[in-house]
Protein backbone atom coordinates (compact mmCIF):
# COMPACT_ATOMS: atom_id res chain seq x y z
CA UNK A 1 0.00 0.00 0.00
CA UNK A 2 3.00 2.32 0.32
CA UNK A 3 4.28 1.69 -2.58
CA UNK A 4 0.93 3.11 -4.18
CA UNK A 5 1.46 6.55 -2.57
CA UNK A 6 5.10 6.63 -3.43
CA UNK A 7 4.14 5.96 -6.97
CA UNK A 8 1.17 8.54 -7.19
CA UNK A 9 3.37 11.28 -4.90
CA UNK A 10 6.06 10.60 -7.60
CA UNK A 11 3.83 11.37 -10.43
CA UNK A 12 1.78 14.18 -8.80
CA UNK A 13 5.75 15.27 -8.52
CA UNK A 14 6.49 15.17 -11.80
CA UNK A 15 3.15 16.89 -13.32
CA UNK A 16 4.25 20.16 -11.23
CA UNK A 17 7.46 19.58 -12.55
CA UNK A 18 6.15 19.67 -16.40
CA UNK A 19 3.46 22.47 -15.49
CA UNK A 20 5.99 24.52 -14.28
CA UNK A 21 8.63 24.22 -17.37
CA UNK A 22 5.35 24.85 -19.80
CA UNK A 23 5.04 27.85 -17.98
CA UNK A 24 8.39 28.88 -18.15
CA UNK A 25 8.67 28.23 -21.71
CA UNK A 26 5.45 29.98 -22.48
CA UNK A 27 7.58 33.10 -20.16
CA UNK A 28 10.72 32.88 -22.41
CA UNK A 29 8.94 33.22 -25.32
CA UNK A 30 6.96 36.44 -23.67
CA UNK A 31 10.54 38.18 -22.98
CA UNK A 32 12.51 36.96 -26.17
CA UNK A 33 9.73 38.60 -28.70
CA UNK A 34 9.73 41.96 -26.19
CA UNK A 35 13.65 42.19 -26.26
CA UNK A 36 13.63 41.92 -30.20
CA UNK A 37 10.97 44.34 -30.09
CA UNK A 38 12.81 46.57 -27.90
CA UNK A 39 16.28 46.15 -30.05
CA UNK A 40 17.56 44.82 -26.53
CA UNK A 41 19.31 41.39 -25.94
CA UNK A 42 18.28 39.08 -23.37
CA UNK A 43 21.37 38.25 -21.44
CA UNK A 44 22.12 34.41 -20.21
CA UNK A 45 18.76 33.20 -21.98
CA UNK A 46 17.88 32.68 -18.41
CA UNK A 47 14.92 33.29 -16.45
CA UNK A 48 14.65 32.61 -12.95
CA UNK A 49 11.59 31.79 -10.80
CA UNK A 50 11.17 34.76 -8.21
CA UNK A 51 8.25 34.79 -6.39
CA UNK A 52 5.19 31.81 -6.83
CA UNK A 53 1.64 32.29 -5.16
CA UNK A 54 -1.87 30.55 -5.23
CA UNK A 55 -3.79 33.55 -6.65
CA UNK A 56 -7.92 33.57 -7.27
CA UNK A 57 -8.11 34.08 -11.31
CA UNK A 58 -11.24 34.79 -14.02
CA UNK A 59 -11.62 30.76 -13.85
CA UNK A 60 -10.74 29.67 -10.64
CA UNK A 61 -7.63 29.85 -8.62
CA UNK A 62 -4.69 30.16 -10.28
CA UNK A 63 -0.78 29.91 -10.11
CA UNK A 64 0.61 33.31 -9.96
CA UNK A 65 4.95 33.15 -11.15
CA UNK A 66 7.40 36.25 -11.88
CA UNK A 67 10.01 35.32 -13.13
CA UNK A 68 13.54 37.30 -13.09
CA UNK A 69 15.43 38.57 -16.56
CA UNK A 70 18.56 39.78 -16.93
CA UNK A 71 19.08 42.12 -20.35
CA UNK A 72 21.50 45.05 -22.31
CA UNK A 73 21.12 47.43 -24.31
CA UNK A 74 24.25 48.73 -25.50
CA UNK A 75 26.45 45.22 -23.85
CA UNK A 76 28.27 47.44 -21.24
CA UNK A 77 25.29 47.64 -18.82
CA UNK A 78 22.97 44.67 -17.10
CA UNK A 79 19.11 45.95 -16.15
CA UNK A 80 16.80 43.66 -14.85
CA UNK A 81 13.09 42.65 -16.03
CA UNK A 82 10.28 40.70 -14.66
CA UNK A 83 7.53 38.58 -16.13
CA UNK A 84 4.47 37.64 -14.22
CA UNK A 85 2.00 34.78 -15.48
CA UNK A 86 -1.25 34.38 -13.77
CA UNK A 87 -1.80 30.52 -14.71
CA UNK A 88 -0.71 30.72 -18.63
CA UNK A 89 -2.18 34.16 -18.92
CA UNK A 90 0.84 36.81 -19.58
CA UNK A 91 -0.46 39.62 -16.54
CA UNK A 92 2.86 41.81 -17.20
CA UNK A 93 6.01 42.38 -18.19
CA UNK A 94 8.43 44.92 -16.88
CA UNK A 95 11.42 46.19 -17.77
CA UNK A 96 14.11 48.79 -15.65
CA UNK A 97 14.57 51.91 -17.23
CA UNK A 98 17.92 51.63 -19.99
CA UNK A 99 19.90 53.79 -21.60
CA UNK A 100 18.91 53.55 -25.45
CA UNK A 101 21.29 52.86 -27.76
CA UNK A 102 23.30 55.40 -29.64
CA UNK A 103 21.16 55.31 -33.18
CA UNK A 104 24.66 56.52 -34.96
CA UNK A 105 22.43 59.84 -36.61
């Protein structure tokens, strides 16, 4: 009988596990199509989890992530941006004030 809830904790284990890189994914995409819209590069290709709550949504309760970014604009400088996901709904994305880069005009 133990062996059944090993099995079934394992597997509940590994669903979070897959919800959580969907997620993620879904968030890399968000930032990589903002950077390139932004003329900014998105340093590492990394994000990192930050913060995760249980949050009420439009359907039910919900997963809330933000997620950490690290990014340039000219490649002397590192700013920071956040994404936040409300289940697989994109709620914002923020980026720290840069310096632009020089246009050459």
């Amino acid at each position: 009988m133990i062996w059944i809830f090993f099995f079934a904790l394992l597997a509940l284990g590994y669903q979070a596990w897959a919800w959580q890189q969907t997620a993620k994914g879904q968030a890399m995409q968000v930032v990589k199509r903002r950077c390139q819209q932004e003329a900014l590069q998105l340093l590492d290709d990394t994000l990192v989890l930050e913060k995760m709550r249980i949050r009420p949504g439009k359907t039910g309760w919900s997963l809330w992530r933000c997620y950490q970014f690290e990014f340039t604009s000219t490649g002397d400088q590192r700013y920071r941006g956040h994404v936040v996901l409300l289940g697989r709904k994109l709620e914002a994305i923020e980026l720290a004030a840069y310096r632009a880069p020089d246009s050459g005009l």
